[in-house]
N, C-alpha and C. Protein backbone atom coordinates (compact mmCIF):
# COMPACT_ATOMS: atom_id res chain seq x y z
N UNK A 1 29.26 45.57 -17.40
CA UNK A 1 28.71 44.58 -18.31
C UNK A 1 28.50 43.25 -17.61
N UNK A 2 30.02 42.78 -17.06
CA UNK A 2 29.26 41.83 -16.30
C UNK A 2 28.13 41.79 -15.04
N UNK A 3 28.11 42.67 -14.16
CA UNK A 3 26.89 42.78 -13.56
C UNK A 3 25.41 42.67 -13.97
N UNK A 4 25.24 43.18 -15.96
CA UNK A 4 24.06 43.12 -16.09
C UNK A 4 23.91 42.19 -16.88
N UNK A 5 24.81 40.89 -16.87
CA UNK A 5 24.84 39.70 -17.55
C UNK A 5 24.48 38.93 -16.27
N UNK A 6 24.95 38.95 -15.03
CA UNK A 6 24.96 38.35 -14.04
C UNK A 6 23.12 38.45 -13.66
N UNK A 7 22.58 40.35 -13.78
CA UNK A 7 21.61 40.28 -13.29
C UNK A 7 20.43 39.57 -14.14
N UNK A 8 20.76 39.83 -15.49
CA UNK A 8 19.74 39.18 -16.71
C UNK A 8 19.79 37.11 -16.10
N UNK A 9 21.09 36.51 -16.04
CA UNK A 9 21.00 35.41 -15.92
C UNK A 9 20.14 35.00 -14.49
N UNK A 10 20.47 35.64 -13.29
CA UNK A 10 19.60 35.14 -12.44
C UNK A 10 18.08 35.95 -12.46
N UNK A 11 17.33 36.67 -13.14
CA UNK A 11 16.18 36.99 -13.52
C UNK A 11 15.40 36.01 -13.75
N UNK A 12 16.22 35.36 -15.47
CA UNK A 12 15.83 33.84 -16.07
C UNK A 12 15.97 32.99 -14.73
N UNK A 13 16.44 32.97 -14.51
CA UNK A 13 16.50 31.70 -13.14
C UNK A 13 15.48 31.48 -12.44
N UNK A 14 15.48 32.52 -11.89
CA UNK A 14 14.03 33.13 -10.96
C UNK A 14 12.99 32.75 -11.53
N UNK A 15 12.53 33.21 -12.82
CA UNK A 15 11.27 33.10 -13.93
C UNK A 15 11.28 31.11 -13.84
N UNK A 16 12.32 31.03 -14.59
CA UNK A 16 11.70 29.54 -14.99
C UNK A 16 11.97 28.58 -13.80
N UNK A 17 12.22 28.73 -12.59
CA UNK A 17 12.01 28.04 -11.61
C UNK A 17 10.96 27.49 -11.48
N UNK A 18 10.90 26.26 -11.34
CA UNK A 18 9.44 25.41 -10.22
C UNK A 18 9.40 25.92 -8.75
N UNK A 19 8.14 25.42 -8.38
CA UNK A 19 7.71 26.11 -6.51
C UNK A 19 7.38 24.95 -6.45
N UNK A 20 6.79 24.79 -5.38
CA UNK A 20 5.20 24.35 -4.72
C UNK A 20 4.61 25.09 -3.26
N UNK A 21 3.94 25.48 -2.97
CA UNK A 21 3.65 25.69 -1.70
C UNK A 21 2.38 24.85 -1.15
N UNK A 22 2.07 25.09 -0.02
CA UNK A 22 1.17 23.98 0.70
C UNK A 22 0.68 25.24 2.13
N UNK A 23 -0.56 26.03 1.76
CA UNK A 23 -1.33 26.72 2.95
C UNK A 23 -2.17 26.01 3.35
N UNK A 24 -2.74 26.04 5.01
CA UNK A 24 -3.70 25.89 5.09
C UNK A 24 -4.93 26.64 5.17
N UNK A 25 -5.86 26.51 4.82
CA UNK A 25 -7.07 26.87 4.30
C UNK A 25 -8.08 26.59 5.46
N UNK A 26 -8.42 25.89 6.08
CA UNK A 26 -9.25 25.91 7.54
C UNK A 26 -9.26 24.99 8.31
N UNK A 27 -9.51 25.22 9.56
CA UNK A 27 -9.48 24.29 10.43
C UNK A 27 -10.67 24.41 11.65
N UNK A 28 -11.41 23.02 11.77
CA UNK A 28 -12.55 23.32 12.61
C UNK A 28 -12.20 22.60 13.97
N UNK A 29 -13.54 22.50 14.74
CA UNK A 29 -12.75 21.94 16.32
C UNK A 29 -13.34 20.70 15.96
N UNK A 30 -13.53 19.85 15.15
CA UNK A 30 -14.07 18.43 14.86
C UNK A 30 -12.20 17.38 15.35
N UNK A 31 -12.31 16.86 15.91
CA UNK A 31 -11.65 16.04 15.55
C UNK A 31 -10.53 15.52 14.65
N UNK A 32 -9.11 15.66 15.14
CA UNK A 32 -8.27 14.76 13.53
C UNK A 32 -8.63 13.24 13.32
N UNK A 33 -9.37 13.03 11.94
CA UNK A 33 -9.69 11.81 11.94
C UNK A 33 -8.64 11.06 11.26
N UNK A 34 -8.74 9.45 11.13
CA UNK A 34 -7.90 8.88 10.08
C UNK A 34 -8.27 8.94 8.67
N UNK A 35 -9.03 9.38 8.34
CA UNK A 35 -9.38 9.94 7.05
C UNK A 35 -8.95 10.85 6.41
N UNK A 36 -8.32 10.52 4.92
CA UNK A 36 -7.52 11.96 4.27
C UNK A 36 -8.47 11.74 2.72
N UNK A 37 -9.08 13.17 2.39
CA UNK A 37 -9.41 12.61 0.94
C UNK A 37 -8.45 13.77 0.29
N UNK A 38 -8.45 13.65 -1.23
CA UNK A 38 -7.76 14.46 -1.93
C UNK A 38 -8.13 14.94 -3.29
N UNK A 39 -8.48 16.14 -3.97
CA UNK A 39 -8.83 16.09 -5.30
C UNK A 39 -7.95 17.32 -5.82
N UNK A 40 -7.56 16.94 -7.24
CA UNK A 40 -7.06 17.82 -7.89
C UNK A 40 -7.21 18.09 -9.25
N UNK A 41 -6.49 18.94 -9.56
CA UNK A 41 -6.90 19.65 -11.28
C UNK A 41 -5.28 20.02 -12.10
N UNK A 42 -5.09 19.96 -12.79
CA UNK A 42 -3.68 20.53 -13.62
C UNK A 42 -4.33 21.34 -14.76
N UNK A 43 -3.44 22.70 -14.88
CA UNK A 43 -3.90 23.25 -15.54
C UNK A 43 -2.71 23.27 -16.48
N UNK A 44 -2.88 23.68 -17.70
CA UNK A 44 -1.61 23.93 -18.89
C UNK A 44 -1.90 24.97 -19.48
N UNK A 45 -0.31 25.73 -19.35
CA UNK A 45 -0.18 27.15 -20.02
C UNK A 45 -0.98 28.05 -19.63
N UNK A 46 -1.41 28.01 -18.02
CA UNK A 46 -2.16 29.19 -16.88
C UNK A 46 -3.14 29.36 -17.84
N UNK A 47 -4.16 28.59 -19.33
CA UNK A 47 -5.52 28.86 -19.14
C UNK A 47 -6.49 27.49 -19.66
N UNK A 48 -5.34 26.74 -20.15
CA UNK A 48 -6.14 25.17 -20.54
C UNK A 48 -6.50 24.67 -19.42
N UNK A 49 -7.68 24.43 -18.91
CA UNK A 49 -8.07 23.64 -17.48
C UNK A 49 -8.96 23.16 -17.86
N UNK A 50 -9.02 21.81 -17.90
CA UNK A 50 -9.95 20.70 -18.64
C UNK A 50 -9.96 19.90 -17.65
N UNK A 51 -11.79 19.94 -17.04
CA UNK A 51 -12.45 19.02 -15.85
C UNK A 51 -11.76 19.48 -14.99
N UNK A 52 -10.96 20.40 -14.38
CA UNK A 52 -10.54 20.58 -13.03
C UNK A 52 -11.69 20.44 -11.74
N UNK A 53 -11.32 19.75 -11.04
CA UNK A 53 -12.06 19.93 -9.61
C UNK A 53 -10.85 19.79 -8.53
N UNK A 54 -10.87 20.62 -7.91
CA UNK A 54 -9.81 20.51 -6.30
C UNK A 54 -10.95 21.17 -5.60
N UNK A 55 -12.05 21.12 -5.37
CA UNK A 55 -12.75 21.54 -4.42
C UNK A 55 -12.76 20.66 -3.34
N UNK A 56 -12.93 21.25 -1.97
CA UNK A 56 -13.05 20.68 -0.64
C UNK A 56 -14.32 19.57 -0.67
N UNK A 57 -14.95 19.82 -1.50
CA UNK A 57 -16.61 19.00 -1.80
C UNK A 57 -16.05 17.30 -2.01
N UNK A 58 -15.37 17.84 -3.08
CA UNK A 58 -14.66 16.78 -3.56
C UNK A 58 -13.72 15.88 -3.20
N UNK A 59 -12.89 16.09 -2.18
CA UNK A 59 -11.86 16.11 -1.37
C UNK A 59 -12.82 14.89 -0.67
N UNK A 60 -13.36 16.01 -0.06
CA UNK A 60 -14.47 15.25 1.46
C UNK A 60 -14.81 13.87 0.72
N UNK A 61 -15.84 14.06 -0.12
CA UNK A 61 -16.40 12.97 -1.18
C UNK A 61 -15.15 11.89 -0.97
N UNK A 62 -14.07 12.20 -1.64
CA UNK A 62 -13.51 11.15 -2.27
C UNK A 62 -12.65 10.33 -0.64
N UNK A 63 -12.85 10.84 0.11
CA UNK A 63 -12.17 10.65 1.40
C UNK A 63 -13.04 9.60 2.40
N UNK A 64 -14.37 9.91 1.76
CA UNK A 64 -15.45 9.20 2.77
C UNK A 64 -15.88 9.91 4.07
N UNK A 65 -15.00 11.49 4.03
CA UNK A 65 -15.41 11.87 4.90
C UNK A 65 -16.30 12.57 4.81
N UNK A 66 -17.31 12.85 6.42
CA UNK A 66 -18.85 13.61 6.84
C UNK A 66 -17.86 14.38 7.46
N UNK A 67 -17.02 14.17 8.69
CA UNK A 67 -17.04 15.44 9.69
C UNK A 67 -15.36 16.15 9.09
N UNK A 68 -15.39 17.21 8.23
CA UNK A 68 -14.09 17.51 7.91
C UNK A 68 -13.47 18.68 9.31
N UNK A 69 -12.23 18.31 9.69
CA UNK A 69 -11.19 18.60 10.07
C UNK A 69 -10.32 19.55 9.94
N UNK A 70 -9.47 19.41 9.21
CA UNK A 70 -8.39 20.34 8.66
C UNK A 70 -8.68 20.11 6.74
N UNK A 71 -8.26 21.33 6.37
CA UNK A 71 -8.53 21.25 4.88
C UNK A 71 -6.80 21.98 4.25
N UNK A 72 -6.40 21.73 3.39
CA UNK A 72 -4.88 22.15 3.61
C UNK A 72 -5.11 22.52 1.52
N UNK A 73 -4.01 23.09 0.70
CA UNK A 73 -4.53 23.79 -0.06
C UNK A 73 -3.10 23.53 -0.96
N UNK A 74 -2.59 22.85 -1.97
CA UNK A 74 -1.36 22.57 -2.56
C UNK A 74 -1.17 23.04 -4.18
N UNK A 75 0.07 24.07 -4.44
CA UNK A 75 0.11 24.51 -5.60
C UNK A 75 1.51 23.88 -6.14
N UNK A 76 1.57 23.50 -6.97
CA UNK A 76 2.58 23.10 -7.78
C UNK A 76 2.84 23.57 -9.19
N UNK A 77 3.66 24.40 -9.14
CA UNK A 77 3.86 25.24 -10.63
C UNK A 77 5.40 25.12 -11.07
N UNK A 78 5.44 24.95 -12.45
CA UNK A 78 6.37 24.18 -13.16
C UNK A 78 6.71 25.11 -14.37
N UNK A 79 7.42 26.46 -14.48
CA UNK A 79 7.65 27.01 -15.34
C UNK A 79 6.86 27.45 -15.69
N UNK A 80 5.73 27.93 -14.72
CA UNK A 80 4.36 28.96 -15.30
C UNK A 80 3.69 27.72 -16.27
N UNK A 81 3.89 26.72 -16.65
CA UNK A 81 3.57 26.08 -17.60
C UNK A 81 2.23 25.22 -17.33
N UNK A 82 2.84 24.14 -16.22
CA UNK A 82 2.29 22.91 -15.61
C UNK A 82 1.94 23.94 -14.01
N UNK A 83 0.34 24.04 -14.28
CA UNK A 83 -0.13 24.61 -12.93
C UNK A 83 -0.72 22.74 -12.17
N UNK A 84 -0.35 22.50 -11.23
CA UNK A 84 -1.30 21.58 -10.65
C UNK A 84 -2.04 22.39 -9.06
N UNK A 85 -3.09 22.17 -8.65
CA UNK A 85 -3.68 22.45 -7.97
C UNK A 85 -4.09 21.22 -6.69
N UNK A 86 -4.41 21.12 -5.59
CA UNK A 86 -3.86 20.20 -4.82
C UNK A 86 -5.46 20.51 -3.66
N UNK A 87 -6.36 20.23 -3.47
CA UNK A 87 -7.24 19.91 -1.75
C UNK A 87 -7.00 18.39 -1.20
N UNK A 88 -6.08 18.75 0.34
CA UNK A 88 -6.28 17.64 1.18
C UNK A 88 -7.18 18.08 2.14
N UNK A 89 -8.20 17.51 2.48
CA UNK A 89 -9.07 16.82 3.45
C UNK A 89 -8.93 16.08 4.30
N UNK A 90 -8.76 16.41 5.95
CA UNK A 90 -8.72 15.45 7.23
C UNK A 90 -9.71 15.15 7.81
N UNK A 91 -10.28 14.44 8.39
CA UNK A 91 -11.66 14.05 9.13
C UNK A 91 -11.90 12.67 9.60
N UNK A 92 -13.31 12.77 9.76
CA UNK A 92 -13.74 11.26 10.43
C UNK A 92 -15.06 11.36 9.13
């Protein structure tokens, strides 16, 4: 009994945990510039996503950058609940 009290409690644990991870997504032979742009989106309850943009387009845009660099890719999830979505942009 206690084992499958033990295993039920860390299940829940597991489940309603927060993450974040951070991949990168590409990298060209341009240059690391001092330029970082960034765009993101939050989503609620994995299907409300209202105006999301994290595209690299956007990123670049908001960065001022032309020659992109490294592009890097950030998830932040909060109890399955609070999805945020994350593009950083490096360049000149």
């Amino acid at each position: 009994m206690k084992k499958a009290f033990f295993f039920a409690a860390a299940s829940v644990a597991m489940i309603m945990s927060s993450c974040s991870i951070t991949l990168p997504v590409a990298a060209t032979s341009n240059a690391i510039g001092n330029k970082v742009g960034k765009s993101s989106g939050t989503c609620y309850l994995g299907i409300l996503c209202f105006n999301v943009d994290a595209s690299i387009q956007t990123a670049a845009r908001n960065g001022g950058i032309s020659k992109i660099s490294t592009v890097d890719y950030t998830q932040k999830n909060v109890l399955n609940l609070i999805i945020t979505h994350e593009t950083t942009v490096t360049g000149e």
